[in-house]
N, C-alpha and C. Protein backbone atom coordinates (compact mmCIF):
# COMPACT_ATOMS: atom_id res chain seq x y z
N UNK A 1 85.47 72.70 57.48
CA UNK A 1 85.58 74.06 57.01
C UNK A 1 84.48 74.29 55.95
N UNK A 2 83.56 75.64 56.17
CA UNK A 2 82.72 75.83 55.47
C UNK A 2 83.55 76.53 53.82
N UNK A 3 82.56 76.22 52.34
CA UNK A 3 82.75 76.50 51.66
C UNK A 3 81.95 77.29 50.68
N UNK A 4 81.97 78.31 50.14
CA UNK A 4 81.31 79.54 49.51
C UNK A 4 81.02 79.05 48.20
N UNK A 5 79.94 78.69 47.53
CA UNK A 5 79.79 78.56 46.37
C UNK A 5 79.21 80.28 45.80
N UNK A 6 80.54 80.66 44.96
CA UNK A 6 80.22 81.66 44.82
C UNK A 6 79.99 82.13 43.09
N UNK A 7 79.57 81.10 42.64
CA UNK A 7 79.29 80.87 41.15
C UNK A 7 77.47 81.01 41.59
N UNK A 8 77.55 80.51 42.66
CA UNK A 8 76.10 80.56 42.92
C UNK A 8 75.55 81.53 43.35
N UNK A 9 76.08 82.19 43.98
CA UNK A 9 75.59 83.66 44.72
C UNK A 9 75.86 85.08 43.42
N UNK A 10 76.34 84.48 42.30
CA UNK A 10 76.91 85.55 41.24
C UNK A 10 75.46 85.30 40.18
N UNK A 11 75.57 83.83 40.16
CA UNK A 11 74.10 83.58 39.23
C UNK A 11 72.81 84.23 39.69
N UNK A 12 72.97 83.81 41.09
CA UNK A 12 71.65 84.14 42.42
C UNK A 12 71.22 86.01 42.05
N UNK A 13 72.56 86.87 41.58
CA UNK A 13 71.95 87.88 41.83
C UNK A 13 71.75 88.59 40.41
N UNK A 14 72.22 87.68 39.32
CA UNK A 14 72.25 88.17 38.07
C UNK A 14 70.77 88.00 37.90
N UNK A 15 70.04 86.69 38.50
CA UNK A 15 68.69 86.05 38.15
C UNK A 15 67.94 87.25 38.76
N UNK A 16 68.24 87.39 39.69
CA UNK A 16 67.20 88.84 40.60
C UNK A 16 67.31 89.94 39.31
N UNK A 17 68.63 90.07 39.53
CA UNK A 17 68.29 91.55 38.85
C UNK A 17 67.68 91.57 37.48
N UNK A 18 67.57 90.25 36.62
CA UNK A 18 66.98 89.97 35.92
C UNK A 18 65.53 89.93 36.33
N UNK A 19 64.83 89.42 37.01
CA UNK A 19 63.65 89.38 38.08
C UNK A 19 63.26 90.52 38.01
N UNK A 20 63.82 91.22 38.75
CA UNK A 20 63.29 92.77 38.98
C UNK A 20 63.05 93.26 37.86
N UNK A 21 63.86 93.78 36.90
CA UNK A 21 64.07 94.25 35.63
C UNK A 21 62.80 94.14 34.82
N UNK A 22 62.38 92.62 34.77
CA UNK A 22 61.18 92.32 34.01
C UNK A 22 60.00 92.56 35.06
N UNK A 23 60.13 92.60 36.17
CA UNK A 23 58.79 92.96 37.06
C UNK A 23 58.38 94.01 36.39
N UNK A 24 59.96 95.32 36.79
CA UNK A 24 59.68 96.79 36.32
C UNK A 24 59.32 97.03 35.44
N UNK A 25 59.77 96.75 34.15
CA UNK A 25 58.84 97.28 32.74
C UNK A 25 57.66 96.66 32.66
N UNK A 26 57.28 95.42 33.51
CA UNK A 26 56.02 95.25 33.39
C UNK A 26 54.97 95.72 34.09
N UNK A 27 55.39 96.37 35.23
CA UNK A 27 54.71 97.31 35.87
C UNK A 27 54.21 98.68 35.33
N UNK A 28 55.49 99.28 34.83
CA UNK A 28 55.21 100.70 34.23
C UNK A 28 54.15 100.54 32.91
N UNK A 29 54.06 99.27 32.32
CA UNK A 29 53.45 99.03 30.86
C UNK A 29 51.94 98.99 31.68
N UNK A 30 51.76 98.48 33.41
CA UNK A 30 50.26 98.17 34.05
C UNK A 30 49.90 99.39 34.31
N UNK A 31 50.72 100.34 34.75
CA UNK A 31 50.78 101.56 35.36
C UNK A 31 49.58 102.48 34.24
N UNK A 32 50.77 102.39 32.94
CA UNK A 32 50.62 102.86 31.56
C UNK A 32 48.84 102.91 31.32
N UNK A 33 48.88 101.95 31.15
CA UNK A 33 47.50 101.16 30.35
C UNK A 33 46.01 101.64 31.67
N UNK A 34 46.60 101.06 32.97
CA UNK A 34 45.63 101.76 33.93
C UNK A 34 45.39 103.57 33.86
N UNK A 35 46.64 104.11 33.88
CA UNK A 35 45.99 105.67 33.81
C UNK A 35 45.42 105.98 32.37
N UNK A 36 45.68 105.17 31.28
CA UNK A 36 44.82 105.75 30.51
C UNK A 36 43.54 105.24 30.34
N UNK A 37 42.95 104.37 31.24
CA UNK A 37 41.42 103.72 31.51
C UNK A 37 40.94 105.10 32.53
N UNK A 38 41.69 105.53 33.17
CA UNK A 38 41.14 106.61 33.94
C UNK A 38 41.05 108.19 33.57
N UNK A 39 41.92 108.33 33.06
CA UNK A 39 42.16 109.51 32.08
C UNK A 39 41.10 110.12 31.09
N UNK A 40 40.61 111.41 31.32
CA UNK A 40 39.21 111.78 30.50
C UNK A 40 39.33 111.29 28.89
N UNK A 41 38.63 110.92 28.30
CA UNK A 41 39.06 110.53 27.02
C UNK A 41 37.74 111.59 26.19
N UNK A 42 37.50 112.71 26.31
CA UNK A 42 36.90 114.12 25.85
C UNK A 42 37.49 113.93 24.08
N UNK A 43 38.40 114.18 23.75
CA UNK A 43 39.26 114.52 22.43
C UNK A 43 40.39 112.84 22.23
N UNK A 44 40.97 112.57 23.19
CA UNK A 44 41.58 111.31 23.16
C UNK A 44 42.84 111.83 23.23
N UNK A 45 43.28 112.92 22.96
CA UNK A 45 44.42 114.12 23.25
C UNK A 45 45.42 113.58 24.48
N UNK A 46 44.57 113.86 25.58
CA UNK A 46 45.14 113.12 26.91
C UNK A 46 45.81 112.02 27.07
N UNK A 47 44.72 111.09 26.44
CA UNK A 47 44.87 109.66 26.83
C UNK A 47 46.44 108.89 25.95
N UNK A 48 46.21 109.61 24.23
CA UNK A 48 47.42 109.54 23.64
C UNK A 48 48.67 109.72 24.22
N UNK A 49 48.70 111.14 25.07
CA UNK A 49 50.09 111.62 25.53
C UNK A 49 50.36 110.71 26.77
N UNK A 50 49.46 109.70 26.96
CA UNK A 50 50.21 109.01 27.95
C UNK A 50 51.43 108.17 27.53
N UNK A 51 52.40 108.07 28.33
CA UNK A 51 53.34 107.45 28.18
C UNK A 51 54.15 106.87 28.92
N UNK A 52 55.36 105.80 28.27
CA UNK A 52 56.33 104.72 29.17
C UNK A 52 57.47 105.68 28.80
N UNK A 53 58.37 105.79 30.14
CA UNK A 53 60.27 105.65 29.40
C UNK A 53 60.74 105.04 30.49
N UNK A 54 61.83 104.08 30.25
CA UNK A 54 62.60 103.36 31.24
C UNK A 54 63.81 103.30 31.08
N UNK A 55 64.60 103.14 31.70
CA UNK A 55 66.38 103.16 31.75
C UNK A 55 66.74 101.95 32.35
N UNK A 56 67.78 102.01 32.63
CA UNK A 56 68.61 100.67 33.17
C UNK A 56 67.99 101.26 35.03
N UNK A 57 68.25 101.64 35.37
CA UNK A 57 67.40 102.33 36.94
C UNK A 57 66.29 101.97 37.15
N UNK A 58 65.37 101.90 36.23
CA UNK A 58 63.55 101.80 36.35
C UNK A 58 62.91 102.22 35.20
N UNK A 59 62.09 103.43 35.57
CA UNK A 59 61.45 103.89 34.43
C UNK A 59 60.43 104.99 35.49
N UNK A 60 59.69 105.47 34.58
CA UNK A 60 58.50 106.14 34.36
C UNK A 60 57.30 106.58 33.70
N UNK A 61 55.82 106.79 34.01
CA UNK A 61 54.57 106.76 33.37
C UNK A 61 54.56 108.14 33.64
N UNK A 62 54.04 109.19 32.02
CA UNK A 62 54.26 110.50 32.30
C UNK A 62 53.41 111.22 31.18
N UNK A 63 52.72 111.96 31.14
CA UNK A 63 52.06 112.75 30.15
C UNK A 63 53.07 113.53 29.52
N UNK A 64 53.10 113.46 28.17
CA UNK A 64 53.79 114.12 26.86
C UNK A 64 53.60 115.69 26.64
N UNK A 65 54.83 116.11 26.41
CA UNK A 65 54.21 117.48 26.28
C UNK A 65 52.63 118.09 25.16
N UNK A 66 52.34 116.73 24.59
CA UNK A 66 51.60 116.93 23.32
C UNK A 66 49.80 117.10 24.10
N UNK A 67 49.93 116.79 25.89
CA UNK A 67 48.81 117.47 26.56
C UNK A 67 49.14 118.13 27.55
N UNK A 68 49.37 119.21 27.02
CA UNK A 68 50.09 120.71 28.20
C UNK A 68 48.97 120.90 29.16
N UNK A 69 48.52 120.76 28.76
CA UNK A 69 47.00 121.00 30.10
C UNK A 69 46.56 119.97 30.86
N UNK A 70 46.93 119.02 31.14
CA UNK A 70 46.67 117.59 31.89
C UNK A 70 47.08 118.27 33.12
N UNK A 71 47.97 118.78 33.65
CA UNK A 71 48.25 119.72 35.11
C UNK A 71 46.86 120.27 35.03
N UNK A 72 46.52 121.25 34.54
CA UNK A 72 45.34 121.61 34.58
C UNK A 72 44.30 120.49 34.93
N UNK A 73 43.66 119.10 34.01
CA UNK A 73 42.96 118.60 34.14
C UNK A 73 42.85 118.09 35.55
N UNK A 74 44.00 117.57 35.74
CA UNK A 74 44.34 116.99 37.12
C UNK A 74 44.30 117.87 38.60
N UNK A 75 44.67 118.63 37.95
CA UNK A 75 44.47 119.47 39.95
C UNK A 75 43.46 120.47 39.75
N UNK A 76 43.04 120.80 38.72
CA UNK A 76 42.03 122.26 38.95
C UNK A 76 42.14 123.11 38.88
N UNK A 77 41.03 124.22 38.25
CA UNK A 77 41.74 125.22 37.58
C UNK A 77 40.37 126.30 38.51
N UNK A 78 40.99 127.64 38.97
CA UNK A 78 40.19 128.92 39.22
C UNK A 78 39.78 128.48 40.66
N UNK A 79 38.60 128.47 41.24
CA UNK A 79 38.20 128.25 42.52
C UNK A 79 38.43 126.81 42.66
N UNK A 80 38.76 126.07 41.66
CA UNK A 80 38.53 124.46 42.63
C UNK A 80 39.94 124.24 42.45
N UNK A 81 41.04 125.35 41.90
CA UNK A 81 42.53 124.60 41.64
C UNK A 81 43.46 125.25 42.89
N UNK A 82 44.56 124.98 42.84
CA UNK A 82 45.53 125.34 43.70
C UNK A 82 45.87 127.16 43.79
N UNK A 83 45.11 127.93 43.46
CA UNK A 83 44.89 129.21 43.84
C UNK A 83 43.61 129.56 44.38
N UNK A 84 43.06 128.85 43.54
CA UNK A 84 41.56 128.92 44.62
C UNK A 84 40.51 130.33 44.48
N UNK A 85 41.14 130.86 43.62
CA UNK A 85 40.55 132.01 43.30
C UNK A 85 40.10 131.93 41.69
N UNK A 86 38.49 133.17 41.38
CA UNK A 86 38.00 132.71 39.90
C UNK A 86 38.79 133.31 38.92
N UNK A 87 39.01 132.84 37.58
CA UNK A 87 39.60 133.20 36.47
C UNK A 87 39.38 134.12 36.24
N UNK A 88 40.21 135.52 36.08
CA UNK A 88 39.38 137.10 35.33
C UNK A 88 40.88 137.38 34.50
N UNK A 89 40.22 138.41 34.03
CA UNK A 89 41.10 139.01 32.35
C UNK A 89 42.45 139.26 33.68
N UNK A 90 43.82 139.27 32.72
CA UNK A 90 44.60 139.88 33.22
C UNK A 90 45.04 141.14 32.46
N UNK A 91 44.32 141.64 31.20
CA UNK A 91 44.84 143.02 30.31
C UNK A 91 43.63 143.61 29.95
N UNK A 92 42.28 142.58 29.92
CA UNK A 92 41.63 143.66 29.20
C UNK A 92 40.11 143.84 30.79
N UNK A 93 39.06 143.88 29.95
CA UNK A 93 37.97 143.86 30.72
C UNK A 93 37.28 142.72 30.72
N UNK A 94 37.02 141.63 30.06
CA UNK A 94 36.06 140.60 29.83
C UNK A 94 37.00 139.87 29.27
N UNK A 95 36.93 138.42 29.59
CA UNK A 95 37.16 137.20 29.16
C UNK A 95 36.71 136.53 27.83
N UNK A 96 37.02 136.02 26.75
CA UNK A 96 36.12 135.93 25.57
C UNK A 96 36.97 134.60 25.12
N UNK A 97 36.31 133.75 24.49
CA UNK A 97 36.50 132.57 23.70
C UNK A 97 35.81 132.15 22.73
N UNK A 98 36.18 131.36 21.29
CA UNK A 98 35.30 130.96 20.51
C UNK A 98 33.99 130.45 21.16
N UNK A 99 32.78 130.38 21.18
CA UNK A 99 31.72 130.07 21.36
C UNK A 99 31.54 130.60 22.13
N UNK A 100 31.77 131.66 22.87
CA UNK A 100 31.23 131.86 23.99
C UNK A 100 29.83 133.09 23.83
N UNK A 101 28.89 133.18 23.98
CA UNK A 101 27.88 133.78 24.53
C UNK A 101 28.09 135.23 23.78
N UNK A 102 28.85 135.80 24.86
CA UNK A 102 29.12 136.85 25.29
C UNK A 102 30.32 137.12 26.11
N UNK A 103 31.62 138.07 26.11
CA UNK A 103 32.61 138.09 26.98
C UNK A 103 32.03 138.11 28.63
N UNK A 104 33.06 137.59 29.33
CA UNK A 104 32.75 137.45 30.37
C UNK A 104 33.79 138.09 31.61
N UNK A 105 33.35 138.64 32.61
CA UNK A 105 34.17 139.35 33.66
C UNK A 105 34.96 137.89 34.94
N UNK A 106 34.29 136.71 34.72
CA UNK A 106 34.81 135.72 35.13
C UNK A 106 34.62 134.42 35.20
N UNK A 107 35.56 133.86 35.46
CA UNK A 107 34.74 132.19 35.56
C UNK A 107 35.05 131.28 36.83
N UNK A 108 34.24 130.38 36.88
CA UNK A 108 35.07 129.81 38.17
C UNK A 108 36.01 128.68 38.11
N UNK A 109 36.25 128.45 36.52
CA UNK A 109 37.37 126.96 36.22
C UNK A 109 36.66 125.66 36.37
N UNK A 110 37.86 124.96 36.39
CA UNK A 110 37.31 123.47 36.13
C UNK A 110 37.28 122.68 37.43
N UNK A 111 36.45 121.54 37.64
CA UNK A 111 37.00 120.86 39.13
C UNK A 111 37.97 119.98 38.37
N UNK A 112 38.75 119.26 39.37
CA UNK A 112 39.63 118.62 39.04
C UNK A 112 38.93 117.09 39.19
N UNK A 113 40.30 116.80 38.57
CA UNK A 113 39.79 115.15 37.53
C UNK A 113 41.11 114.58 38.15
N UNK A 114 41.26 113.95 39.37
CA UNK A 114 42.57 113.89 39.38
C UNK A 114 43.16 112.19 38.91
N UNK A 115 42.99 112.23 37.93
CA UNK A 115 43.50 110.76 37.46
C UNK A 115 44.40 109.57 37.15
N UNK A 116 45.27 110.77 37.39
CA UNK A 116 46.55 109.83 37.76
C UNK A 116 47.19 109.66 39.32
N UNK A 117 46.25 110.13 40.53
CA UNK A 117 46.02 109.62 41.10
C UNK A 117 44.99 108.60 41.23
N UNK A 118 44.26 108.39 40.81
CA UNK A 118 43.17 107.19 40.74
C UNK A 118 43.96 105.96 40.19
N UNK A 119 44.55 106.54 39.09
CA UNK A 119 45.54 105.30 38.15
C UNK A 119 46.27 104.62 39.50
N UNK A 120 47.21 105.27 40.49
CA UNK A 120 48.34 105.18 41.44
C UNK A 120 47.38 103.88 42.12
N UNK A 121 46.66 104.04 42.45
CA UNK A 121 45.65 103.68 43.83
C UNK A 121 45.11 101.95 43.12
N UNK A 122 44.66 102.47 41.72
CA UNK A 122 44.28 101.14 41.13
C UNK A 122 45.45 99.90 40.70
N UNK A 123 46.78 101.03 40.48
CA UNK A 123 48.12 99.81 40.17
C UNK A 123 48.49 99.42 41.20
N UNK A 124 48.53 100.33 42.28
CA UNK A 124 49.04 99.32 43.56
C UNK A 124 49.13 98.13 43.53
N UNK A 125 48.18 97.13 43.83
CA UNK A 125 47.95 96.02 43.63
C UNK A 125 48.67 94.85 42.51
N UNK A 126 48.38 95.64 41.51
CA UNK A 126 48.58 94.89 40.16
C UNK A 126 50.17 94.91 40.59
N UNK A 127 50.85 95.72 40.77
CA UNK A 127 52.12 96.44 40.70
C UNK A 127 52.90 95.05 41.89
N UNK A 128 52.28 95.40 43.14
CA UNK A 128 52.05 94.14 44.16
C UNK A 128 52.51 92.94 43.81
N UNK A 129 51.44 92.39 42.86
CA UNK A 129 51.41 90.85 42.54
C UNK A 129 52.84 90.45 41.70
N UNK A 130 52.71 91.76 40.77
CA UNK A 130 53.89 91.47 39.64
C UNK A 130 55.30 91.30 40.37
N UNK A 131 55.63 91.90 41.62
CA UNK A 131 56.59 92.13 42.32
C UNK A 131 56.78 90.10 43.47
N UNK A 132 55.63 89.93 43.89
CA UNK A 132 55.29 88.98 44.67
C UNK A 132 55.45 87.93 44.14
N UNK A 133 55.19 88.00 42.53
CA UNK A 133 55.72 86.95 41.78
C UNK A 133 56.72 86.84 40.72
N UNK A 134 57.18 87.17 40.71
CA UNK A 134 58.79 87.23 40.29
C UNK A 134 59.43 85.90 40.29
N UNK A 135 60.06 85.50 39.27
CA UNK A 135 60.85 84.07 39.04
C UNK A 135 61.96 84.38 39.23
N UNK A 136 62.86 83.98 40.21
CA UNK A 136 64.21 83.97 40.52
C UNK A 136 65.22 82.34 40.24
């Protein structure tokens, strides 16, 4: 008659989930550190608001509200963003900003920088190994 060592299969899965656990925060900390090597570092604004939070579930790598415009940086703004059309006044006649020239009737925005997809593409891997090697 077969017999269940089941002290062993209780340890077996405490060790995993221990395993995993430390893969995960060590991933999100690779994740972390990679998007902000990719991330424009213009002001350093960006790169600061990068950030870790994790729970008992996992976690997540996420820009802080402290760079409201990283949506912007990332997908594009006026003809190269997700409307696709150029920036013009919505109240007055001309567009105007500190330094600028002269007001302006339009602009065509920013291209996009999309860098936390680049970050995604470069952790893969890293993300990979950390998972592949895991001590159970």
């Amino acid at each position: 008659m077969a017999e269940l060592d089941l002290i062993g299969i209780v340890n077996l899965s405490e060790d995993l989930e221990t395993a995993v656990s430390q893969a995960t925060k060590a991933s999100l900390l690779a994740i972390e550190s990679i998007e902000k090597e990719c991330a424009p570092h213009k002001t350093g604004n960006l790169v600061n608001a990068i950030t870790t939070a994790t729970d008992d579930t996992g976690g997540l790598v996420y820009v802080s509200g402290a760079a409201p415009y990283a949506r912007y940086v990332h997908e594009g703004t006026g003809i190269y963003g997700p409307k696709g059309q150029p920036i013009r006044p919505k109240l007055k006649k001309a567009l105007f900003w500190a330094g600028a020239a002269h007001p302006v009737r339009q602009i065509k925005g920013i291209k996009p920088n999309p860098f936390a997809d680049r970050a995604a593409q470069r952790a893969l891997p890293v993300v990979e190994q950390l998972f592949l090697g895991m001590r159970i």
